[in-house]
C-alpha atoms as a PDB file:
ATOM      1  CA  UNK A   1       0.000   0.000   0.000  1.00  0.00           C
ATOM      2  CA  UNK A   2       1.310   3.293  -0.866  1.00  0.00           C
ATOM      3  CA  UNK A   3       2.112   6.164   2.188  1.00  0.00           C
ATOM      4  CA  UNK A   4      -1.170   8.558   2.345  1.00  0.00           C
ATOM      5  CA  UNK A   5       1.257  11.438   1.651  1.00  0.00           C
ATOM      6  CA  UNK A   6       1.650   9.985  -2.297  1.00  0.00           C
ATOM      7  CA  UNK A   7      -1.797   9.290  -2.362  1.00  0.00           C
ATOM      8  CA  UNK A   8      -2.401  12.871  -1.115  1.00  0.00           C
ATOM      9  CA  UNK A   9      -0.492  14.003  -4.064  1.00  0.00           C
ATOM     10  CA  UNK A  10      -2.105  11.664  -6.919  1.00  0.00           C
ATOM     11  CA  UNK A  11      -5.341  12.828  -5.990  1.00  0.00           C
ATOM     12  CA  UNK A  12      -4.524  16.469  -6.297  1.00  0.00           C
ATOM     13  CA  UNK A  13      -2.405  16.008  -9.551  1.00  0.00           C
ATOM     14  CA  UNK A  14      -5.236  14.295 -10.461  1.00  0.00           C
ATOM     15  CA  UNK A  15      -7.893  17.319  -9.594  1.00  0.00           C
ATOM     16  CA  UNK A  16      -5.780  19.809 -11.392  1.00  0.00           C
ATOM     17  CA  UNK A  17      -5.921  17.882 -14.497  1.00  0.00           C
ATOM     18  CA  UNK A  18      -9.702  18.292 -14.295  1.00  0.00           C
ATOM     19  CA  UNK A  19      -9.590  21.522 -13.584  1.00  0.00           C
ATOM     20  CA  UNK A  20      -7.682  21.978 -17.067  1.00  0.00           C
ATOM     21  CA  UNK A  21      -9.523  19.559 -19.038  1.00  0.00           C
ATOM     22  CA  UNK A  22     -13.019  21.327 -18.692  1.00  0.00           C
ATOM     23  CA  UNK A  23     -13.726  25.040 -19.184  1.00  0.00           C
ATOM     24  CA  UNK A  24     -15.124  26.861 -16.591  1.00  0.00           C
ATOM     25  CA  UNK A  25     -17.487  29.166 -19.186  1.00  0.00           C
ATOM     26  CA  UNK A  26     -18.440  28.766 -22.871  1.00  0.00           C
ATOM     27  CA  UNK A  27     -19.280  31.426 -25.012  1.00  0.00           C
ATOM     28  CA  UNK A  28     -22.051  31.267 -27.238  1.00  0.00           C
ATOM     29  CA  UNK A  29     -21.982  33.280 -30.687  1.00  0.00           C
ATOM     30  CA  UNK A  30     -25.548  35.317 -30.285  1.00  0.00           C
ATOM     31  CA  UNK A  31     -26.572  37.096 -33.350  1.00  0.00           C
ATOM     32  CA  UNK A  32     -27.814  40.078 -32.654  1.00  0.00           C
ATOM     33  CA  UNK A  33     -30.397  41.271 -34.816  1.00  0.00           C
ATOM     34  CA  UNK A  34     -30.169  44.730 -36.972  1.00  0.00           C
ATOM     35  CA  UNK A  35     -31.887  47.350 -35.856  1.00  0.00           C
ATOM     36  CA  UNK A  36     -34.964  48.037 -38.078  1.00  0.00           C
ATOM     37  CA  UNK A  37     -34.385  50.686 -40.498  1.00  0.00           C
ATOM     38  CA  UNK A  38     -36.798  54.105 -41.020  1.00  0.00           C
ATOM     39  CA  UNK A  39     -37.992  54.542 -44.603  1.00  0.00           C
ATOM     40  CA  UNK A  40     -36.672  57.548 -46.528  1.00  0.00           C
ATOM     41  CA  UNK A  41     -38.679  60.821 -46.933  1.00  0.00           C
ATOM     42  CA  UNK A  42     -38.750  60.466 -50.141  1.00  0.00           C
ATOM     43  CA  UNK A  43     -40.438  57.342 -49.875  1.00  0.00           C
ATOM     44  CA  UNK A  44     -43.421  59.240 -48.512  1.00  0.00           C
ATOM     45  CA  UNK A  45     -44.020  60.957 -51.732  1.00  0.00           C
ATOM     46  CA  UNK A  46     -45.082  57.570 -53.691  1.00  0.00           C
ATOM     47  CA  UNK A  47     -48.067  56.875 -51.512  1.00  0.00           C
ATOM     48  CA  UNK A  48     -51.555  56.418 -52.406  1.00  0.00           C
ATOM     49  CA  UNK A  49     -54.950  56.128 -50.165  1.00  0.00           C
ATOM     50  CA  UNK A  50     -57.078  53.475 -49.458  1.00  0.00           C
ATOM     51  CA  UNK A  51     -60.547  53.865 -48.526  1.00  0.00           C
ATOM     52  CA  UNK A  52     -62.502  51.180 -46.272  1.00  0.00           C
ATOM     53  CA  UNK A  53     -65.920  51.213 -45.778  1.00  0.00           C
ATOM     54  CA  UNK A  54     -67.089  49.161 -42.712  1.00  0.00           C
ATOM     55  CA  UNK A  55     -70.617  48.337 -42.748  1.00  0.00           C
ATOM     56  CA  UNK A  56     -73.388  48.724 -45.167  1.00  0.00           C
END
């Protein structure tokens, strides 16, 4: 049997290599989306009416 000082040792070699293996955070790529985008003034100058009658 080995001495409980080596197996003191073994055990934290061993928990250190853990520790290195697994990250401790992952970042995720978000996708952010574009902000929505005003029409032009100019645009205004194209528009028609509609009329909607409700009713009889």
């Amino acid at each position: 049997m080995l001495p409980p000082f080596i197996i003191e040792q073994i055990r934290k070699r061993e928990e250190d290599r853990r520790q290195h293996e697994r990250p401790l955070h992952l970042e995720l790529p978000l996708v952010h989306p574009e902000p929505m985008r005003r029409p032009k003034v100019e645009d205004d100058i194209d528009r028609g009416v509609i009329i909607v009658e409700l009713g009889t």
